[in-house]
Protein backbone atom coordinates (compact mmCIF):
# COMPACT_ATOMS: atom_id res chain seq x y z
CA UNK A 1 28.80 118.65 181.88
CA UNK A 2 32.12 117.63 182.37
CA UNK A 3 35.20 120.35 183.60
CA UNK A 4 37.26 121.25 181.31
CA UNK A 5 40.79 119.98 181.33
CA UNK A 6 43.58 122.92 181.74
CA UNK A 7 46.12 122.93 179.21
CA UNK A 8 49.28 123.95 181.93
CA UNK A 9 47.91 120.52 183.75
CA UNK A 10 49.62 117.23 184.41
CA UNK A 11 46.55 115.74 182.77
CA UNK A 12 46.88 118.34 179.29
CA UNK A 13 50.35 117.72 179.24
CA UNK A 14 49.83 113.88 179.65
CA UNK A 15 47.35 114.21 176.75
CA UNK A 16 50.03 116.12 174.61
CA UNK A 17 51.98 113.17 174.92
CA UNK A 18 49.63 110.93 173.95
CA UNK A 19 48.85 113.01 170.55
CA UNK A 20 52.44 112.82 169.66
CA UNK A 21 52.18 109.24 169.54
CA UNK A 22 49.19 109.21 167.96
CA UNK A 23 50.46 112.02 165.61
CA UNK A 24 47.19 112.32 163.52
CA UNK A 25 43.63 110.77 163.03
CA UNK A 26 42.60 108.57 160.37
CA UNK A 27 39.66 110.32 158.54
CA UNK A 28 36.07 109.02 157.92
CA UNK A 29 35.67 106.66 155.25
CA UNK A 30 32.58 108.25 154.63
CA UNK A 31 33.88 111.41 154.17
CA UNK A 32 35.37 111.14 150.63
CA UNK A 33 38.93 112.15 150.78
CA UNK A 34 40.50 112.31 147.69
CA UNK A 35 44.12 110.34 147.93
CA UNK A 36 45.90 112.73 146.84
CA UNK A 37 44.81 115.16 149.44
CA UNK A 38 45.77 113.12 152.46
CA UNK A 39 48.92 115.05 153.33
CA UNK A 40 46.92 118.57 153.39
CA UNK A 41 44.53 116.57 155.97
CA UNK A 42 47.17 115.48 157.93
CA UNK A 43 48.74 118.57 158.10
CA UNK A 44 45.54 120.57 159.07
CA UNK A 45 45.04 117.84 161.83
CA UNK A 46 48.59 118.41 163.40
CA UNK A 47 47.66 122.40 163.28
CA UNK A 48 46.22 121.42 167.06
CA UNK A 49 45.92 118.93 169.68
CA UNK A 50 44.10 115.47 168.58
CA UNK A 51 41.76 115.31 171.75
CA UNK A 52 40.09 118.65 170.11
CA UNK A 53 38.75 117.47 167.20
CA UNK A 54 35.43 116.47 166.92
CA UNK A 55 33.75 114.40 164.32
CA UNK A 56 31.99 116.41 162.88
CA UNK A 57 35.31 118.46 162.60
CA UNK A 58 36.96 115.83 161.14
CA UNK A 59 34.52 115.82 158.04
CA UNK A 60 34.99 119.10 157.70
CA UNK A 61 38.66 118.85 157.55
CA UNK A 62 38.34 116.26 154.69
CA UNK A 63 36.17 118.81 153.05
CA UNK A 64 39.37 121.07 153.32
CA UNK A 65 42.15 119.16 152.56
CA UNK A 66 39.78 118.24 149.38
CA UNK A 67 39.67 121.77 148.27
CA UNK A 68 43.71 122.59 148.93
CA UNK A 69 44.66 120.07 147.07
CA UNK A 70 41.73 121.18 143.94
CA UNK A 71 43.48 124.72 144.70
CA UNK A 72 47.02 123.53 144.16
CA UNK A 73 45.54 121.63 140.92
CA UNK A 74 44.19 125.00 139.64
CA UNK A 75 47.06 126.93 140.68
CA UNK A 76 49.52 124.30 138.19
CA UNK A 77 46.67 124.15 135.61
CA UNK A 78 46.83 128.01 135.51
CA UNK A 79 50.00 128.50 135.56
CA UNK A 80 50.28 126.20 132.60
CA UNK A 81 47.20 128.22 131.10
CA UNK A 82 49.45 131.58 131.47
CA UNK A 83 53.37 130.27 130.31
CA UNK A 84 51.76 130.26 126.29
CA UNK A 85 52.05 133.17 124.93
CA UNK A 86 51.70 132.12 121.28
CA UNK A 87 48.31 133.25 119.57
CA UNK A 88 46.04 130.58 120.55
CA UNK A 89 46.05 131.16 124.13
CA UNK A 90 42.42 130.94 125.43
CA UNK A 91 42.37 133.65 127.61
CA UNK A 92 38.81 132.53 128.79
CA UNK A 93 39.87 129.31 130.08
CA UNK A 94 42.78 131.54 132.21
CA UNK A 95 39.38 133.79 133.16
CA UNK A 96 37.34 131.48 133.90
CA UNK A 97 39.95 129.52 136.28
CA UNK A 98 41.42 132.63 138.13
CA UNK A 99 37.75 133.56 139.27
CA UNK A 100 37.97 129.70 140.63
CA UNK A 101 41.13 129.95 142.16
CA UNK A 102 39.87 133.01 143.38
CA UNK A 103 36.75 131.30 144.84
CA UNK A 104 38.50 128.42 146.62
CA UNK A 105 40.90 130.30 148.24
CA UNK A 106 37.57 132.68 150.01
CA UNK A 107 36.01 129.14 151.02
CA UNK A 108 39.52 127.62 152.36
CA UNK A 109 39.75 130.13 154.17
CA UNK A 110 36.09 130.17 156.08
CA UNK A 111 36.39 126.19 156.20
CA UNK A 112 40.26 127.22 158.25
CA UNK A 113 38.18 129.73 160.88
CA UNK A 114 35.48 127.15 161.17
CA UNK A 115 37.43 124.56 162.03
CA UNK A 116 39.74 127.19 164.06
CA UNK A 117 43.20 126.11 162.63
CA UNK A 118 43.48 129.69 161.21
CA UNK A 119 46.77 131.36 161.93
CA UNK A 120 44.81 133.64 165.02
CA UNK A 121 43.80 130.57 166.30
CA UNK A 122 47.06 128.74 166.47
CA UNK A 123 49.36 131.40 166.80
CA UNK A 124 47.74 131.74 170.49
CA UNK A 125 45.19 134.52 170.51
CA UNK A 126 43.08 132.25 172.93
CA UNK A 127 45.75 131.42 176.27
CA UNK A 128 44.47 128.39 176.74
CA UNK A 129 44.75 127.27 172.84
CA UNK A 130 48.25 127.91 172.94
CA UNK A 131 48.94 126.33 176.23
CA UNK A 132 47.84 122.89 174.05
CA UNK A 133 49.46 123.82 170.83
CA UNK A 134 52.83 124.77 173.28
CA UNK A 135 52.22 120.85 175.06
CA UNK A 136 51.80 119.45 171.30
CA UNK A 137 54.60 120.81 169.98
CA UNK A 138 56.76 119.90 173.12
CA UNK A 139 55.93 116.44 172.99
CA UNK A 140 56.51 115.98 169.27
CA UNK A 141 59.41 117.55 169.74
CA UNK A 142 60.34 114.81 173.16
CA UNK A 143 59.10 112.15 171.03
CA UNK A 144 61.78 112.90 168.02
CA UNK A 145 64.24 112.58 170.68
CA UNK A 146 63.79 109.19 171.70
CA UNK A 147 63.25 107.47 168.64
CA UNK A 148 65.91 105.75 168.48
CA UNK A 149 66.28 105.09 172.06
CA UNK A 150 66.44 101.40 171.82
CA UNK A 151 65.95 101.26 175.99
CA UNK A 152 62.64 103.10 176.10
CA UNK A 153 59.32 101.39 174.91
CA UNK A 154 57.51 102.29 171.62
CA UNK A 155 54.57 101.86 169.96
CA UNK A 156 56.13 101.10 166.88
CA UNK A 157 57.66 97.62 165.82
């Protein structure tokens, strides 16, 4: 078994810098991620460092970024549902897709502590977790600065 990297190390903050490069991970083809859902999977990947992630992990964030975006769909579609107020509103349909919104939000939510990109997670209740969150965000943040520092070399044409 290999030791586990520090976060407040040269090394972890070396490997901050190379996730800000990097800035996500492509997800598995085999995973089935619906287009539309990429930017909630990129978004749940930046939540914390890149070298974390596992595959496995990164199914299961495909499987999340799926349902957020099938949320946000139900969300609109309700609140479509719920703006007619004339006499043919079919208040089963608005029933039917609450208790669905309802239900994807409980299973966001467990997919979010499973994959431990829930706010107590990243928000640093773990030291050491925050330590490479702190790194990540520091080197994103370094990286935004040089970008259009013609002198220093990139990894982008």
């Amino acid at each position: 078994m290999t030791k586990r990297t520090r976060s407040d190390s040269l090394k972890g903050k070396m490997q901050a810098i190379v996730n800000a490069f990097q800035d996500t991970i492509e997800p598995p083809a085999h995973a089935g991620l619906i287009p539309e859902a990429i930017d909630f999977y990129n978004d749940n990947i930046r939540t914390k460092a890149l070298h974390l992630w596992t595959p496995s992990d990164l199914i299961e964030a495909v499987s999340l970024a799926n349902n957020q975006y099938a949320l946000m769909a139900v969300s609109h579609y309700l609140r479509q549902l719920e703006s007619d107020y004339s006499d043919g509103r079919d208040e089963k349909a608005i029933k039917e897709n609450r208790k669905y919104k309802l239900e994807l939000t409980r299973v966001i939510i467990a997919q979010r502590s499973g994959l431990q990109i829930h706010s107590r997670a990243t928000n640093g209740e773990s030291r050491d977790q925050r330590n490479k969150n702190q790194n990540d965000a520091e080197a994103r943040a370094l990286l935004g600065e040089v970008e259009g520092d013609e002198l220093l070399a990139s990894p982008w044409h």
